[in-house]
N, C-alpha and C. Protein backbone atom coordinates (compact mmCIF):
# COMPACT_ATOMS: atom_id res chain seq x y z
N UNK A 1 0.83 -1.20 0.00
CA UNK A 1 0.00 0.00 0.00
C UNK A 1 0.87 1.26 0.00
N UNK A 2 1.71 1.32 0.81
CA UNK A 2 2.28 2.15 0.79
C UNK A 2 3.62 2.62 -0.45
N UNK A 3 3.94 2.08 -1.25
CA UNK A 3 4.69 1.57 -2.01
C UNK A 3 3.55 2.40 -3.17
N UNK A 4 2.40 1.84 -3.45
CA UNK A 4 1.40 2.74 -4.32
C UNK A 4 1.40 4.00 -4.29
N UNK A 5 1.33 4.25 -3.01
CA UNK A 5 1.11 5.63 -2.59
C UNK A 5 2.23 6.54 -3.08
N UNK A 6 3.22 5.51 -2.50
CA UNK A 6 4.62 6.70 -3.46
C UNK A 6 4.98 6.60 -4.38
N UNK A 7 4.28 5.64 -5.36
CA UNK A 7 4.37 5.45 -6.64
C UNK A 7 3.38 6.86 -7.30
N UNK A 8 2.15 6.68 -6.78
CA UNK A 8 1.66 7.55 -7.31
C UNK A 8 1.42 9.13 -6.75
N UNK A 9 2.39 9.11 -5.75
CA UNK A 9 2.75 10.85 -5.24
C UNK A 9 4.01 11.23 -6.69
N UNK A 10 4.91 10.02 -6.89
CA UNK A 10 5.92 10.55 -7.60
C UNK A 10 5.51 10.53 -9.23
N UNK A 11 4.28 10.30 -9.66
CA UNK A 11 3.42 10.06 -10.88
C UNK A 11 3.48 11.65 -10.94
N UNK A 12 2.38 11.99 -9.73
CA UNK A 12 1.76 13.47 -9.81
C UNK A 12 2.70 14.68 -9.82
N UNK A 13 3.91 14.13 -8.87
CA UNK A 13 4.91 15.45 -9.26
C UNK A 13 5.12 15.54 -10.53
N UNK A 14 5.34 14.13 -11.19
CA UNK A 14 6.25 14.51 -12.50
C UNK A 14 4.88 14.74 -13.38
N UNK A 15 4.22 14.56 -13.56
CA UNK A 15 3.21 14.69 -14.34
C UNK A 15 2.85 16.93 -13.82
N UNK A 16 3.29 17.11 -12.37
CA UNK A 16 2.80 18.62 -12.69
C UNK A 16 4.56 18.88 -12.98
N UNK A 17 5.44 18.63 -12.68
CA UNK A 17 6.52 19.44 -12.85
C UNK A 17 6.48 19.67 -14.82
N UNK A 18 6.29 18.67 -15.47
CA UNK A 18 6.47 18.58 -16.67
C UNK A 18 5.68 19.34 -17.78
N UNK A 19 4.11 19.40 -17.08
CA UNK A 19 3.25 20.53 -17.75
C UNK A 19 3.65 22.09 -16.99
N UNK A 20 4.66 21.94 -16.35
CA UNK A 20 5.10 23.25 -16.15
C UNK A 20 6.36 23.61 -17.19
N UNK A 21 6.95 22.82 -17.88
CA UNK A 21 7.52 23.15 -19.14
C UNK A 21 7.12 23.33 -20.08
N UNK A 22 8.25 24.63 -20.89
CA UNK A 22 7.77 25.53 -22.07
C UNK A 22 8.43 25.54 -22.96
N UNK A 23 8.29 25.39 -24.24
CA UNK A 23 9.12 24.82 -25.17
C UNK A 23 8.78 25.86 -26.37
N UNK A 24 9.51 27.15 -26.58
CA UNK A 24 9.31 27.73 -27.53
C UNK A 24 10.63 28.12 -28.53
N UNK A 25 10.54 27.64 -30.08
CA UNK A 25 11.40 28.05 -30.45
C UNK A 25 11.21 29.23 -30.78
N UNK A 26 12.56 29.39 -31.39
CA UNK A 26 13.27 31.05 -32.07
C UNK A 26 14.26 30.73 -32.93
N UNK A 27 14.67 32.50 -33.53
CA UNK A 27 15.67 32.88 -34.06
C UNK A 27 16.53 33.64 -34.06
N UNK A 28 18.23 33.80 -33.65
CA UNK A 28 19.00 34.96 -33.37
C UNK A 28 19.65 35.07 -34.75
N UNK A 29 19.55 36.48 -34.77
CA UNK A 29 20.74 36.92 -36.00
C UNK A 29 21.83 37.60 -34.87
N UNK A 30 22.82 37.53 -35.89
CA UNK A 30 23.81 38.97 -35.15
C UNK A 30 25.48 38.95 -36.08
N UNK A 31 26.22 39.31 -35.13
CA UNK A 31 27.56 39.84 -35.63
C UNK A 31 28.89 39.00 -34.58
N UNK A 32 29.86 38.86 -35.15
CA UNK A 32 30.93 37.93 -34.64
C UNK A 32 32.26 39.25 -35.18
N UNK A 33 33.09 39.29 -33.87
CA UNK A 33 33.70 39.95 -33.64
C UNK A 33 35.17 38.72 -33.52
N UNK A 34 35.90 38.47 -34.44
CA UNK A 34 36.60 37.38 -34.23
C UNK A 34 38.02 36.86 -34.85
N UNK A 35 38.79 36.25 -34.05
CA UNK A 35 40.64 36.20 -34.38
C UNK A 35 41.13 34.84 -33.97
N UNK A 36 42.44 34.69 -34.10
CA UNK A 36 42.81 33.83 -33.83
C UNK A 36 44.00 33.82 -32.96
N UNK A 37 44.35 32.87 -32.14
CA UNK A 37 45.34 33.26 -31.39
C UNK A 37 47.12 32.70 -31.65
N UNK A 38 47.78 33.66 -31.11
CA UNK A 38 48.88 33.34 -31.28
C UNK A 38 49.40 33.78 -32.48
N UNK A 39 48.84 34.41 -33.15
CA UNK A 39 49.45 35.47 -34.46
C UNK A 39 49.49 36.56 -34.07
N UNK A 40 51.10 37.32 -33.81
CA UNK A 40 50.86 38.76 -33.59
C UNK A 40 49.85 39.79 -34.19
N UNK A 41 49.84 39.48 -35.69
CA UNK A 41 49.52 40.39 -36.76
C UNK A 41 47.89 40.36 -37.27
N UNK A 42 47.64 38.98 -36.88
CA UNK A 42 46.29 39.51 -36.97
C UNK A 42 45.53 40.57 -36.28
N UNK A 43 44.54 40.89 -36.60
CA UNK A 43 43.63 41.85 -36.31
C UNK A 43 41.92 40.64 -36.87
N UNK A 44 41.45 41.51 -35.75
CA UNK A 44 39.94 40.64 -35.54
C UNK A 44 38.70 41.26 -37.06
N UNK A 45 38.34 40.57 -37.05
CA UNK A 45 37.36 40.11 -38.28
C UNK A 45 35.90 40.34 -38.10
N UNK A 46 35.06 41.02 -38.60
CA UNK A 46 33.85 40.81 -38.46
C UNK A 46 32.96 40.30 -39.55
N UNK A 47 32.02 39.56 -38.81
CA UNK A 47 31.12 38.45 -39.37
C UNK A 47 30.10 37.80 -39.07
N UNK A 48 29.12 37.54 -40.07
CA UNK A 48 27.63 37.51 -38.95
C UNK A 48 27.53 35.96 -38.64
N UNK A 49 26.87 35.76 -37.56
CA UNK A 49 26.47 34.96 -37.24
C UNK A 49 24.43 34.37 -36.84
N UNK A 50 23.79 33.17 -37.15
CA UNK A 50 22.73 32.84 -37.32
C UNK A 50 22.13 31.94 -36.50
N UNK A 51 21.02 31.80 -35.81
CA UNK A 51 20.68 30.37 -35.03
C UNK A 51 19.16 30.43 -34.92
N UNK A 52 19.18 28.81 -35.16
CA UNK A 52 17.50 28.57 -34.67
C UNK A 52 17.46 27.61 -33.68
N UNK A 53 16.17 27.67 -32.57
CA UNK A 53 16.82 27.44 -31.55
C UNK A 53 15.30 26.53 -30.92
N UNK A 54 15.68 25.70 -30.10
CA UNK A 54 14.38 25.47 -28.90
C UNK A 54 14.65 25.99 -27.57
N UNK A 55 14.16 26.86 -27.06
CA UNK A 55 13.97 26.88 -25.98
C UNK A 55 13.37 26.45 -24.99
N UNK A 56 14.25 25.48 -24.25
CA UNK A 56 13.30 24.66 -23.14
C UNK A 56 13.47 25.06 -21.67
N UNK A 57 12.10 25.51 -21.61
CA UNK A 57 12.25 26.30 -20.05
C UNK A 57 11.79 25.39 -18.95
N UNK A 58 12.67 25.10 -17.90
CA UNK A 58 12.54 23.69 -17.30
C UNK A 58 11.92 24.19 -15.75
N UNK A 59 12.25 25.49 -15.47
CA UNK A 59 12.23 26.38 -14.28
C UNK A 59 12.12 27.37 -14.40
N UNK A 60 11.94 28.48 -13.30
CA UNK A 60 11.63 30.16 -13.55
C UNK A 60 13.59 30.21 -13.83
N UNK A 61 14.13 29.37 -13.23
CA UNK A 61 15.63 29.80 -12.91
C UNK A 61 16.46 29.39 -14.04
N UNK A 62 15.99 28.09 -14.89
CA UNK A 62 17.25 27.35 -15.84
C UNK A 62 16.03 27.23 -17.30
N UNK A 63 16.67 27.29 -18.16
CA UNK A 63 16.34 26.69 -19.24
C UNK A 63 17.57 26.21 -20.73
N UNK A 64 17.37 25.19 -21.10
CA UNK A 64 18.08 24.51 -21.98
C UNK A 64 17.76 24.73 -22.88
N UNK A 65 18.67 24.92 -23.89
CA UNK A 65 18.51 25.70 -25.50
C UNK A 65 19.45 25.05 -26.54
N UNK A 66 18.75 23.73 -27.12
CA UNK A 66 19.50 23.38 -28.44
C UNK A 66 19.55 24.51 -29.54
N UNK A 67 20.90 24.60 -30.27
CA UNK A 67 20.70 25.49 -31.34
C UNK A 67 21.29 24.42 -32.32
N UNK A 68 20.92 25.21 -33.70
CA UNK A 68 21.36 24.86 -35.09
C UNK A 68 22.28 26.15 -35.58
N UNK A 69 23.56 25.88 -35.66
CA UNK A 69 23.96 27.41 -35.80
C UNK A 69 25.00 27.70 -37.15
N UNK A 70 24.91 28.76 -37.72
CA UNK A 70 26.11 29.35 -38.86
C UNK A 70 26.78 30.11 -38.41
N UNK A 71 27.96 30.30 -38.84
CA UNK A 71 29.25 31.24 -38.28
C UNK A 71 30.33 31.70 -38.65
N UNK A 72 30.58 32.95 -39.37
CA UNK A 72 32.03 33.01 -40.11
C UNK A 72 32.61 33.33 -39.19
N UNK A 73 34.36 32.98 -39.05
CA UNK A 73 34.85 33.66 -38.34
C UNK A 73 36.29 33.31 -39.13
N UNK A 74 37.14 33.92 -38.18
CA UNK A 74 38.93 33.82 -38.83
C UNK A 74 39.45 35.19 -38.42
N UNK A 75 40.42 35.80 -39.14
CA UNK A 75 40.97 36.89 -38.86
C UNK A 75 41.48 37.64 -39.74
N UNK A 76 41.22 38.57 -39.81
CA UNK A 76 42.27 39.86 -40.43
C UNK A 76 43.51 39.90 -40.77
N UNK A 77 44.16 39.97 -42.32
CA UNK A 77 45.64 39.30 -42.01
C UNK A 77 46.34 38.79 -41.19
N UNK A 78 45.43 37.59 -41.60
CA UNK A 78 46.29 36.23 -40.25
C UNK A 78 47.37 35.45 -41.45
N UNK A 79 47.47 35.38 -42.55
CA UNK A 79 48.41 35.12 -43.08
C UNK A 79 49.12 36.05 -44.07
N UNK A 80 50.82 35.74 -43.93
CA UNK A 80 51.56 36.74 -44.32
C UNK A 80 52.57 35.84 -45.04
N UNK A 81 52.97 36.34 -46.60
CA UNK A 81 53.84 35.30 -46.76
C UNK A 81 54.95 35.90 -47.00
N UNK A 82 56.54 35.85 -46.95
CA UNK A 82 57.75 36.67 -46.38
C UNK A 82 58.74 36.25 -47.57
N UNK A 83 59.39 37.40 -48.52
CA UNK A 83 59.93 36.96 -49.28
C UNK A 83 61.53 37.93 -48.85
N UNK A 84 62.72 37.22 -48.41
CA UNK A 84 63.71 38.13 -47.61
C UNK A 84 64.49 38.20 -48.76
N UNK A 85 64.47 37.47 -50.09
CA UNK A 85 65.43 38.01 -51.31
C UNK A 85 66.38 36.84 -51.05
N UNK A 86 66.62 36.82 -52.67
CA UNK A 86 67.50 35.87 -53.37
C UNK A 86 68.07 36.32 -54.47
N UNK A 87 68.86 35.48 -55.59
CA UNK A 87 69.37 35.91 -56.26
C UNK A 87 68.76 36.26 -57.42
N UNK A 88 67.38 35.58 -57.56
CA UNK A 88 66.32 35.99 -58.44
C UNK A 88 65.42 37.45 -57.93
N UNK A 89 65.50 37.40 -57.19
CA UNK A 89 64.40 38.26 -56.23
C UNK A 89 64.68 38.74 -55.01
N UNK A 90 65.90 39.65 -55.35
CA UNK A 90 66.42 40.76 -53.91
C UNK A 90 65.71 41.11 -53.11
N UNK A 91 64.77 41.98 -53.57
CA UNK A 91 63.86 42.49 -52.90
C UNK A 91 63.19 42.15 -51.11
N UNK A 92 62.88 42.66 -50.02
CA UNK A 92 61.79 42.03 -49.44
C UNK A 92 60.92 42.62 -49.07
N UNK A 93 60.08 42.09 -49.13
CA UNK A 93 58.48 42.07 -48.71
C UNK A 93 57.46 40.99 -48.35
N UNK A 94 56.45 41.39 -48.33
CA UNK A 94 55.20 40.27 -47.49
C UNK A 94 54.40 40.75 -48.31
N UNK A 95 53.46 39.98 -48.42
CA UNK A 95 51.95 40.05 -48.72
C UNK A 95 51.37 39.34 -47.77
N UNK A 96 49.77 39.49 -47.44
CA UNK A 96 49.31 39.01 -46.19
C UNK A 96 47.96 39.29 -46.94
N UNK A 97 47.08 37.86 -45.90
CA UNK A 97 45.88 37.33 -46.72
C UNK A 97 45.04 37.17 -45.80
N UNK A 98 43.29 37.71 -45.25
CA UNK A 98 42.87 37.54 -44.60
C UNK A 98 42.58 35.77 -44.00
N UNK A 99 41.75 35.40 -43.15
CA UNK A 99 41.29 33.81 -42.99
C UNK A 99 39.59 33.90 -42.75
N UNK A 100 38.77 33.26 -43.73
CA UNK A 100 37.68 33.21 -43.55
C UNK A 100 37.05 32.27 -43.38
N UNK A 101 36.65 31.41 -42.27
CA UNK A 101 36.22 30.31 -42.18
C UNK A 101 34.19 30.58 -42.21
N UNK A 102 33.93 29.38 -42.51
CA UNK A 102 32.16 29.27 -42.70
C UNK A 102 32.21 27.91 -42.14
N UNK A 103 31.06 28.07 -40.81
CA UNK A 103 31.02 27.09 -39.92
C UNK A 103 29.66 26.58 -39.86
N UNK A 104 29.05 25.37 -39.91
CA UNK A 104 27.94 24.83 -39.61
C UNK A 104 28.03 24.22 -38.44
N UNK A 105 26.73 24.01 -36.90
CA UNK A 105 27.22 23.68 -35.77
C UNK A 105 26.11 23.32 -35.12
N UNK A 106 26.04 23.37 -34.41
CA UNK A 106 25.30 22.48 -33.40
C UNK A 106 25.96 23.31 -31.62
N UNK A 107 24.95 23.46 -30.64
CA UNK A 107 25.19 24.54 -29.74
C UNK A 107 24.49 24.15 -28.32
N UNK A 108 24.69 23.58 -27.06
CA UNK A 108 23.91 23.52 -26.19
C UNK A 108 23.92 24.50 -25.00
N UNK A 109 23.10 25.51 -25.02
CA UNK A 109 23.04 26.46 -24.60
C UNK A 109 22.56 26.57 -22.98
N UNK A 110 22.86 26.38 -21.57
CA UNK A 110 22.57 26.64 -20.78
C UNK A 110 22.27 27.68 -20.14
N UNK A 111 20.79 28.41 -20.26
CA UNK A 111 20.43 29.92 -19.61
C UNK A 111 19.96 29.92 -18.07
N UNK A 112 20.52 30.60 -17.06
CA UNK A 112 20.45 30.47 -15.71
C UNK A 112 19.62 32.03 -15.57
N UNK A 113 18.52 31.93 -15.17
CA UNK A 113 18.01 33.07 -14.96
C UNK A 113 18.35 33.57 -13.69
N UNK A 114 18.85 34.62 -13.26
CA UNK A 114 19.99 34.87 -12.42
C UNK A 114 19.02 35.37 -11.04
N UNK A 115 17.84 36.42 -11.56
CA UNK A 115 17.29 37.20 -10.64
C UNK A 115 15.51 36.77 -11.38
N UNK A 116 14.64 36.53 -9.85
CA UNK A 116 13.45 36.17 -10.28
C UNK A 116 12.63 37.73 -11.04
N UNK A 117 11.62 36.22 -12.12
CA UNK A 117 11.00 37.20 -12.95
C UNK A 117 11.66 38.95 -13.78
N UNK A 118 12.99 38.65 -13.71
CA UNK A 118 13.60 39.47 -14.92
C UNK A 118 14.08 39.13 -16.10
N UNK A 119 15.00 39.62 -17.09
CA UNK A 119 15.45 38.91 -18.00
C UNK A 119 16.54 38.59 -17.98
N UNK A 120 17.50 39.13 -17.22
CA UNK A 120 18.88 38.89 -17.36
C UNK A 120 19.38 37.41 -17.26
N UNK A 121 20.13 36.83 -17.72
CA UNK A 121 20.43 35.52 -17.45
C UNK A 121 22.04 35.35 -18.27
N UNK A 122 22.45 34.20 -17.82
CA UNK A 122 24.27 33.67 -17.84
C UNK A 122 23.55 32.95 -18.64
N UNK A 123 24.55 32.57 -19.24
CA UNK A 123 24.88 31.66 -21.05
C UNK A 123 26.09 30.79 -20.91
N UNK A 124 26.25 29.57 -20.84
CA UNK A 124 27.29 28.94 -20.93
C UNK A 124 26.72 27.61 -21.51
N UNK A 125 28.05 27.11 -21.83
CA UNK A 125 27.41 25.88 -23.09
C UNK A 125 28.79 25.78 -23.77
N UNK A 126 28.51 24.28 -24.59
CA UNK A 126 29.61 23.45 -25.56
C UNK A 126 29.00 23.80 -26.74
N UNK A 127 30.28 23.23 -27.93
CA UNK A 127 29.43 23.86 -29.56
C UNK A 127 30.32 22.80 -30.24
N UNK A 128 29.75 22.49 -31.16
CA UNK A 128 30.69 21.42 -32.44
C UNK A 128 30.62 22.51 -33.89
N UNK A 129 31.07 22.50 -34.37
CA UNK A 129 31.49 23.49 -35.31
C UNK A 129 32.05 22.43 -36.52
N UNK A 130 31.18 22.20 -37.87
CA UNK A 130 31.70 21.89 -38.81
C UNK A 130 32.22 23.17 -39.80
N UNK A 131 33.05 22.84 -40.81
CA UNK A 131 33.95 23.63 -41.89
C UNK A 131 32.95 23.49 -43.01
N UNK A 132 31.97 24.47 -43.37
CA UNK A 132 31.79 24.05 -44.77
C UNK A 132 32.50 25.05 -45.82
N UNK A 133 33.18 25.93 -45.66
CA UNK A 133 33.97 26.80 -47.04
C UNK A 133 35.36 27.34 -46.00
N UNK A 134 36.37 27.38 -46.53
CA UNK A 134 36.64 28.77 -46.25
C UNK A 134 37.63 29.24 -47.57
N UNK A 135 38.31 30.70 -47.09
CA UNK A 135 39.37 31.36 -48.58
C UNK A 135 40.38 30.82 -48.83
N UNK A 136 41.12 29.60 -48.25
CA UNK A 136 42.10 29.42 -48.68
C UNK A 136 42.30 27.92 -49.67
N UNK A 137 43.38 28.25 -50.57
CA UNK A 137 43.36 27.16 -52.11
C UNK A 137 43.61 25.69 -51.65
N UNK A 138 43.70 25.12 -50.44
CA UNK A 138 43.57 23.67 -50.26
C UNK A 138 42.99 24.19 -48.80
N UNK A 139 43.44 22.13 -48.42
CA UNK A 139 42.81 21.64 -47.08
C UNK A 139 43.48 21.87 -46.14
N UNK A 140 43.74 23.36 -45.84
CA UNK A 140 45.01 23.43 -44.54
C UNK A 140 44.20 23.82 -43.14
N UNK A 141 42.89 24.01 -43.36
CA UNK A 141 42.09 23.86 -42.17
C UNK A 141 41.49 23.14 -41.96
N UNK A 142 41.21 22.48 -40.83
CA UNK A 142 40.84 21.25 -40.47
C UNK A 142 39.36 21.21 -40.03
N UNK A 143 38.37 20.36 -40.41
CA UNK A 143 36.98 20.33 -41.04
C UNK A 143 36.18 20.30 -39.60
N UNK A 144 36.63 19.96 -38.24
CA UNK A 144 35.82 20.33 -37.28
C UNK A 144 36.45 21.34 -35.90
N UNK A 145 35.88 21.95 -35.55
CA UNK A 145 35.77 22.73 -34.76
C UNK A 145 35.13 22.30 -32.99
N UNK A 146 35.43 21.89 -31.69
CA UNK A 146 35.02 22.06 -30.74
C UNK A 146 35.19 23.34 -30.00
N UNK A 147 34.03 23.60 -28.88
CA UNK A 147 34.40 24.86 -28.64
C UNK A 147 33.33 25.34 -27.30
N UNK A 148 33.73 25.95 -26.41
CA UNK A 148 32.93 26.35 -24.83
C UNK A 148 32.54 27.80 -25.28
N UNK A 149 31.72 27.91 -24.66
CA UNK A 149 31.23 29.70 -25.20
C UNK A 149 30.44 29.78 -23.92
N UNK A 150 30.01 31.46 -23.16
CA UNK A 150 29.86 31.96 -22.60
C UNK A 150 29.33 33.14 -22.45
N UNK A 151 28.53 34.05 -21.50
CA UNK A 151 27.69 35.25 -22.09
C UNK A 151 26.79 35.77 -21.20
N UNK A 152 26.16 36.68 -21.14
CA UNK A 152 24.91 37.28 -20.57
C UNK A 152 24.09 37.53 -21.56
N UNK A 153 23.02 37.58 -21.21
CA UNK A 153 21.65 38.37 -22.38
C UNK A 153 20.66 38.80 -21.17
N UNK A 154 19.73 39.42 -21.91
CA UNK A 154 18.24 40.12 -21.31
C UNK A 154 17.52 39.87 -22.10
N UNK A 155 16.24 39.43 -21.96
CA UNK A 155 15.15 39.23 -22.29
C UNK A 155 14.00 39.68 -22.05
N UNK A 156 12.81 40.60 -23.23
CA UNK A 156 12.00 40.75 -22.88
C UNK A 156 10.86 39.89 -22.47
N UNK A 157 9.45 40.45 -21.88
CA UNK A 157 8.75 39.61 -21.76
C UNK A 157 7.83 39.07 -22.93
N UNK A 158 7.96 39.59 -23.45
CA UNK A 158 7.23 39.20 -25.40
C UNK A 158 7.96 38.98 -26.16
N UNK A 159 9.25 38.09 -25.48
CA UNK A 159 10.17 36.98 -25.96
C UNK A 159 11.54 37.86 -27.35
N UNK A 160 11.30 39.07 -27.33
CA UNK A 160 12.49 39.57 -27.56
C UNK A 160 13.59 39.61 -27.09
N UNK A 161 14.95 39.45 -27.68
CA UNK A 161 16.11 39.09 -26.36
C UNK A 161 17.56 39.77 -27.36
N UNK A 162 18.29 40.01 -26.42
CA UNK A 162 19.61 40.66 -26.48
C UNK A 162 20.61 39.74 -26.04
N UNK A 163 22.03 39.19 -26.17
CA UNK A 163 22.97 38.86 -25.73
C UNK A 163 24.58 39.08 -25.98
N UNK A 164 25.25 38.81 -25.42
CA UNK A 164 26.73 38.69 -25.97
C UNK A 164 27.52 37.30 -25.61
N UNK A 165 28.18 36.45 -26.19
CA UNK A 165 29.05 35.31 -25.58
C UNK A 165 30.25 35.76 -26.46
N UNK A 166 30.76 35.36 -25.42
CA UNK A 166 32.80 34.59 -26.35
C UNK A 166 32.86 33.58 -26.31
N UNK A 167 33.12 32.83 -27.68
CA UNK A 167 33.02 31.80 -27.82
C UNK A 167 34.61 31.19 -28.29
N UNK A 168 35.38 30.01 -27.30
CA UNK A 168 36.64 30.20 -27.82
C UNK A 168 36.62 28.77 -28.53
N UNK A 169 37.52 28.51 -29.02
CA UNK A 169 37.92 27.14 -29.92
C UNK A 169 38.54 26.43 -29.14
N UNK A 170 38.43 24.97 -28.91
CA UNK A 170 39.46 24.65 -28.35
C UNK A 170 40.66 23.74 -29.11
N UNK A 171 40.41 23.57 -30.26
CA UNK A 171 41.22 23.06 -31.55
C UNK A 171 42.25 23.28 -32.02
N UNK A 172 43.59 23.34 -32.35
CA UNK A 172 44.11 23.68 -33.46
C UNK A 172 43.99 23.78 -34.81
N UNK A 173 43.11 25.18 -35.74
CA UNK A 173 42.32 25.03 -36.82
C UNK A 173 43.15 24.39 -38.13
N UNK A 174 44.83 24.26 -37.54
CA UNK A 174 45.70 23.94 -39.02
C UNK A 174 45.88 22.57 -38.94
N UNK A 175 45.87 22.45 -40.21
CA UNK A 175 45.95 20.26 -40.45
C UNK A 175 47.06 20.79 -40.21
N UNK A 176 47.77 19.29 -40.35
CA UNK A 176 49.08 19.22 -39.57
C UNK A 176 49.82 18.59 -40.75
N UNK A 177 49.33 18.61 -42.09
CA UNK A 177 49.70 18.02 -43.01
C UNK A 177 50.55 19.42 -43.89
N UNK A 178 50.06 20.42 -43.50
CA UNK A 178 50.13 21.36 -44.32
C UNK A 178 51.20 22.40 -43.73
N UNK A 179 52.01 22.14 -42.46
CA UNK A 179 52.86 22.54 -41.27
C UNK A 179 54.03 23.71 -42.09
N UNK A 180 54.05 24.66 -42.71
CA UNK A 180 54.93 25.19 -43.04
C UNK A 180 55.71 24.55 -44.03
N UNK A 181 54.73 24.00 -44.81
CA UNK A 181 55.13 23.51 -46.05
C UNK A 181 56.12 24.07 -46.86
N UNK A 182 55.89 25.25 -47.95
CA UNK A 182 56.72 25.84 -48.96
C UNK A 182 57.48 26.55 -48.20
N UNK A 183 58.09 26.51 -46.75
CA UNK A 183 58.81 26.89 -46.41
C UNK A 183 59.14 28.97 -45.82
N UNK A 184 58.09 29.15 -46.22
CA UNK A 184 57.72 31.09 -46.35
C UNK A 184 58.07 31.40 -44.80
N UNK A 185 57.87 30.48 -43.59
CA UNK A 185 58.14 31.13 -42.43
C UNK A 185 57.27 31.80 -41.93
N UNK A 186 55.86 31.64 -42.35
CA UNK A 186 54.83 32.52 -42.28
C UNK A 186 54.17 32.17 -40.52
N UNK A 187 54.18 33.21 -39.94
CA UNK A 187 53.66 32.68 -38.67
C UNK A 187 52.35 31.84 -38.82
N UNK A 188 51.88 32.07 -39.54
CA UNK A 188 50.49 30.98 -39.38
C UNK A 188 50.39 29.79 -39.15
N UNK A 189 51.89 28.74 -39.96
CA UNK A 189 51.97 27.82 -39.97
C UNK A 189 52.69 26.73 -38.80
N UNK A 190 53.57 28.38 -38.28
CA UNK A 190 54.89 28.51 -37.46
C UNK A 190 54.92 28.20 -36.13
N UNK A 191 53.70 29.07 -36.13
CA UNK A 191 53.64 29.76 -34.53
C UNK A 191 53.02 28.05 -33.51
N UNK A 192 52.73 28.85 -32.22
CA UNK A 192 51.28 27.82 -31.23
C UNK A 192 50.45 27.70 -31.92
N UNK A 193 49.39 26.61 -31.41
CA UNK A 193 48.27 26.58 -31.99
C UNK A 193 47.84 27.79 -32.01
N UNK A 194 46.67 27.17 -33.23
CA UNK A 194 46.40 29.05 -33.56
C UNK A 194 44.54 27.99 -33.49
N UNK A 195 43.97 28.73 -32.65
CA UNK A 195 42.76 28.64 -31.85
C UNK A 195 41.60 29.89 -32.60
N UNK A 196 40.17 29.14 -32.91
CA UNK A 196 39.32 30.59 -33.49
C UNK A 196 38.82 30.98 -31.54
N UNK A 197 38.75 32.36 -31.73
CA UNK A 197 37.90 32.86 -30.71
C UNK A 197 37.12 34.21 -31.18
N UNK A 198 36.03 34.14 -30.78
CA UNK A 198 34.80 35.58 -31.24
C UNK A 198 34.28 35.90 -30.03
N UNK A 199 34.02 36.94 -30.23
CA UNK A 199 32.70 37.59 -29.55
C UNK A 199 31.14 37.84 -30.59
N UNK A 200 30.94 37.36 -30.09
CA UNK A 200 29.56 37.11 -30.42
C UNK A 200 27.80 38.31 -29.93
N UNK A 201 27.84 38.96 -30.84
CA UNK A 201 26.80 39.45 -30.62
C UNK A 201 25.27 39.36 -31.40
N UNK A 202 24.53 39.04 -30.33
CA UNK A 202 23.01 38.74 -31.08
C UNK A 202 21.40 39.07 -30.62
N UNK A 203 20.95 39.11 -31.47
CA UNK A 203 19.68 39.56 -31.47
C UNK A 203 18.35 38.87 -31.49
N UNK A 204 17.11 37.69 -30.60
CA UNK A 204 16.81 36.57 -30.61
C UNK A 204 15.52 37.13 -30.70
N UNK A 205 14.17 36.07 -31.43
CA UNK A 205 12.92 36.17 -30.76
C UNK A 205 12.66 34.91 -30.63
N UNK A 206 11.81 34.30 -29.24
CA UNK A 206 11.26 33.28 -29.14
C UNK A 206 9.71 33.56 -29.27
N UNK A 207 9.22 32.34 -30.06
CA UNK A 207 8.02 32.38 -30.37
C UNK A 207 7.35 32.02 -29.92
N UNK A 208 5.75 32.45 -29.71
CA UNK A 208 4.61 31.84 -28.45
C UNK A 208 3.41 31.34 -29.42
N UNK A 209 3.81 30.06 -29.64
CA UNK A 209 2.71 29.52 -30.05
C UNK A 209 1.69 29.01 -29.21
């Protein structure tokens, strides 16, 4: 008997905790503010970024947010190639070539609503990051991407929302096949790992169906 009883006390919680979840998707656009590390010379890149999303609100305090996400990022003459002169070609100089990567991904978004019934809330979460293009003439970047990202946003109550994360890489983006190949000395190839990191800014609505 008693065994029933707490069978079916723990029926009724989960049966009300669960119709107390809210499941609305959305969509963020925005802008990616973004470089790579360990190259003096780069300079950061801007580039938009896209997501569609579920929002699953589990509590007034937490809610879980699968995304589907797009993402350019790379850097601002992050490659430089160094010609110090020879007997053909005295001269020296560099030329230097931006890095544009195009990312397809996948995003699990943890929102902690910080203070009751406002909008503000912490953003933290893992991301997989596939390669589908980028500018350079072979395969010297390597086709997946892992990566932790982080953030605040505000949210209105008619599901308009604001945020920012940095999102860093935790990868080395260069195959290792391609290591300072033709020999140029070019830090890109040279240097530490060279890691994507952005800042991330975006603009969301969740929808109330």
């Amino acid at each position: 008997m008693k065994k029933s009883i707490i069978f079916l006390l723990f029926v009724a919680l989960s049966v009300t905790a669960f119709s107390q979840v809210k499941v609305r998707p959305g969509v963020r656009l925005g802008l990616n503010l973004s470089s790579v590390s360990n190259i003096d010379h780069a300079d950061a890149k801007i580039g938009p970024n896209a997501a569609i999303f579920a929002n699953i609100r589990f509590a007034n305090f937490y809610a879980l947010q699968p995304e589907a996400t797009y993402s350019n990022q790379g850097a601002k003459d992050a490659i430089r190639y160094y010609n110090y002169g020879n007997s053909f070609d005295p001269g020296y100089y560099y030329y230097s070539e931006d890095l544009s990567i195009h990312y397809l991904g996948v995003a699990l978004a943890n929102k902690f609503y910080i203070v009751p019934n406002v909008g503000v809330h912490l953003i933290v979460g893992p991301a997989i990051d596939v390669k589908v293009a980028d500018n350079l003439d072979d395969d010297s970047i390597i086709p997946v991407d892992f990566s932790l990202f982080g953030g605040v946003g505000y949210e209105f109550p008619f599901g308009l929302g604001i945020e920012a994360r940095y999102k860093q890489g935790l990868l080395d983006i260069r195959d290792d096949f391609y290591d300072n190949y033709d020999e140029d000395n070019d830090d890109f190839w040279s240097s530490d790992s060279v890691l994507n990191g952005s800042i991330q800014f975006g603009v969301y609505y969740k929808f109330d169906f």
